[in-house]
Protein backbone atom coordinates (compact mmCIF):
# COMPACT_ATOMS: atom_id res chain seq x y z
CA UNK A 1 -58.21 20.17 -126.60
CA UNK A 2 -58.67 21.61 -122.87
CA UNK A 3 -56.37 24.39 -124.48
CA UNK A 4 -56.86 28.15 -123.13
CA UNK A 5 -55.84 29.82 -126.32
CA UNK A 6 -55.45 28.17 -129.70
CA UNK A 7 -53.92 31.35 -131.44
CA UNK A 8 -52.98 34.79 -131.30
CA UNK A 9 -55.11 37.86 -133.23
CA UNK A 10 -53.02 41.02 -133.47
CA UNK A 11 -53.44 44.53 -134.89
CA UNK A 12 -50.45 46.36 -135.97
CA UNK A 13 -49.56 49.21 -138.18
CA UNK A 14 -48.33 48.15 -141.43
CA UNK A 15 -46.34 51.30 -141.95
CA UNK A 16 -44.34 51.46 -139.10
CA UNK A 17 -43.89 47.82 -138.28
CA UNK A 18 -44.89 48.00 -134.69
CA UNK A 19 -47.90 46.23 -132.73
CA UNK A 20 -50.40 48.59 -131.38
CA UNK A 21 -50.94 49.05 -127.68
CA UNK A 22 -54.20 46.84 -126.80
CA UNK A 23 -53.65 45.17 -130.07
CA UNK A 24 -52.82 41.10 -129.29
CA UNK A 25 -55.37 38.94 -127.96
CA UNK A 26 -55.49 35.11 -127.89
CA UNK A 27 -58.17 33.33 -129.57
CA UNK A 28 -60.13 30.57 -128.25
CA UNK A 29 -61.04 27.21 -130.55
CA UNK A 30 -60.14 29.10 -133.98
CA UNK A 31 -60.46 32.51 -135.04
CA UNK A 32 -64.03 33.75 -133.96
CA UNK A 33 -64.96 37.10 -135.13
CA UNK A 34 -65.86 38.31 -131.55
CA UNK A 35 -62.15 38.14 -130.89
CA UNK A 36 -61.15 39.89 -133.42
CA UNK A 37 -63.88 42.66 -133.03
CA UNK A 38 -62.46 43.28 -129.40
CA UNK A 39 -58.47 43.38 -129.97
CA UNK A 40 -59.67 45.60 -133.48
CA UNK A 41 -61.62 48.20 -131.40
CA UNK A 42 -59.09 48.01 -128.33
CA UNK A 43 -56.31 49.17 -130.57
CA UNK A 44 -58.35 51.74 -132.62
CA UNK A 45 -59.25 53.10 -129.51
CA UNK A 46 -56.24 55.74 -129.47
CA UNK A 47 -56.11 56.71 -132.66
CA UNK A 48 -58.21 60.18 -134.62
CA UNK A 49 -57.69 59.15 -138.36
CA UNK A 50 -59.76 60.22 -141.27
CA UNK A 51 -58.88 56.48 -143.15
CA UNK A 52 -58.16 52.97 -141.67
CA UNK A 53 -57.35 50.28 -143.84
CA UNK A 54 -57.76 46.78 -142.33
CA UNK A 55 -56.17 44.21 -144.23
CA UNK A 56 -57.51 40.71 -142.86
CA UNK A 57 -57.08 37.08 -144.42
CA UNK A 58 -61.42 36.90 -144.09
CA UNK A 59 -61.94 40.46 -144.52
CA UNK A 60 -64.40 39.44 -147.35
CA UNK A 61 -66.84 37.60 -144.71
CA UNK A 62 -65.57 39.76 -141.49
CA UNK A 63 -66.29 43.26 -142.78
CA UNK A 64 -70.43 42.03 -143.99
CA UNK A 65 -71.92 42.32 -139.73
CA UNK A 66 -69.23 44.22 -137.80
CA UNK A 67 -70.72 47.24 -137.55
CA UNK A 68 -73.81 45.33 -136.36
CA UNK A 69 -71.46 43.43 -133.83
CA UNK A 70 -69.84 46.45 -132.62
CA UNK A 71 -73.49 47.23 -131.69
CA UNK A 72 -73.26 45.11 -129.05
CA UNK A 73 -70.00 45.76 -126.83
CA UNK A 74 -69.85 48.71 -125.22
CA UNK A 75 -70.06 52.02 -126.40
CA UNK A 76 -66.53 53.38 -125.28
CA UNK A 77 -64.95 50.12 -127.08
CA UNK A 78 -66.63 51.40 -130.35
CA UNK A 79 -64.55 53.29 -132.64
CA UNK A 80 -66.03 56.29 -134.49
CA UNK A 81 -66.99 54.46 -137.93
CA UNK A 82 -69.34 57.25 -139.60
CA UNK A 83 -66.64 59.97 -139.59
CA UNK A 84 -63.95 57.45 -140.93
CA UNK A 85 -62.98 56.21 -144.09
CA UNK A 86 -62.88 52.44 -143.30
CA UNK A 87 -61.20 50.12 -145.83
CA UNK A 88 -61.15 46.00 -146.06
CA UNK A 89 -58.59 44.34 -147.71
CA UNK A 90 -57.22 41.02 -148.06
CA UNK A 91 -53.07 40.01 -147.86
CA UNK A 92 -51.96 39.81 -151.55
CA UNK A 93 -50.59 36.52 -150.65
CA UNK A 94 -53.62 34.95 -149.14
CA UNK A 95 -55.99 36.66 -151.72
CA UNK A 96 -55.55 34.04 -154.58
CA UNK A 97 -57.22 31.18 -152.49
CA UNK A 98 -60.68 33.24 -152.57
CA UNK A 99 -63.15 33.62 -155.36
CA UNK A 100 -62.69 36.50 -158.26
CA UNK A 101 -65.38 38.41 -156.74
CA UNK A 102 -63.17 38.62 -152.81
CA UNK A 103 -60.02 39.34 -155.45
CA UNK A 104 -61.85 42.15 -157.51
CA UNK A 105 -63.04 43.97 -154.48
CA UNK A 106 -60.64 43.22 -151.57
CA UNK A 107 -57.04 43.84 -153.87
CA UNK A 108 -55.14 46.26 -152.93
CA UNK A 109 -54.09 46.80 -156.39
CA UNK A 110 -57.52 48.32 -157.07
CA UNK A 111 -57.71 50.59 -154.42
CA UNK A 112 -57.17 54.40 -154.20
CA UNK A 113 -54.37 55.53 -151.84
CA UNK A 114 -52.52 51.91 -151.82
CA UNK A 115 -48.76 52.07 -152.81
């Protein structure tokens, strides 16, 4: 308690194995979405891509009001959403502790363009 940050978020390309620029943040008292919206949109902020997958341990509950919460930061800090292909997806590993519905539609192994 009385701690500045409680945890680090980060964003990093699963590909390549690197961190993205703007892409670490502490978190305050837990994970709160906020912070997660921020360092998310901070490191999306460079890239023009036709498809983003985000795989995230909550994607199942994080994905339902972002959009909506983007709504609210500012408008340069908003990546371009209706032009992308934006997928959610949940860590094969963390995956089996959610409900078959979260596995059935946040597996990677049911998703087009997953390898």
């Amino acid at each position: 308690m009385g701690l500045t940050a409680t945890g680090v978020g980060m964003i990093d390309c699963a590909r390549h194995d690197m961190k993205l620029p703007n892409g670490v943040g502490d978190l305050q008292k837990g994970e709160q979405y906020i912070n997660m919206d921020y360092i998310m949109c901070s490191a999306l902020l460079i890239f023009a891509m036709s498809m983003i997958n985000i795989s995230y341990d909550i994607a199942c509950q994080w994905h339902k009001r972002l959009w909506t919460w983007m709504e609210t930061m500012p408008e340069w800090l908003c990546p371009p959403h209706e032009s992308s292909l934006i997928q959610f997806f949940m860590p094969k590993f963390h995956i089996q502790a959610h409900v078959n519905k979260c596995r059935k539609n946040f597996s990677f192994n049911w998703s087009r363009y997953m390898g």
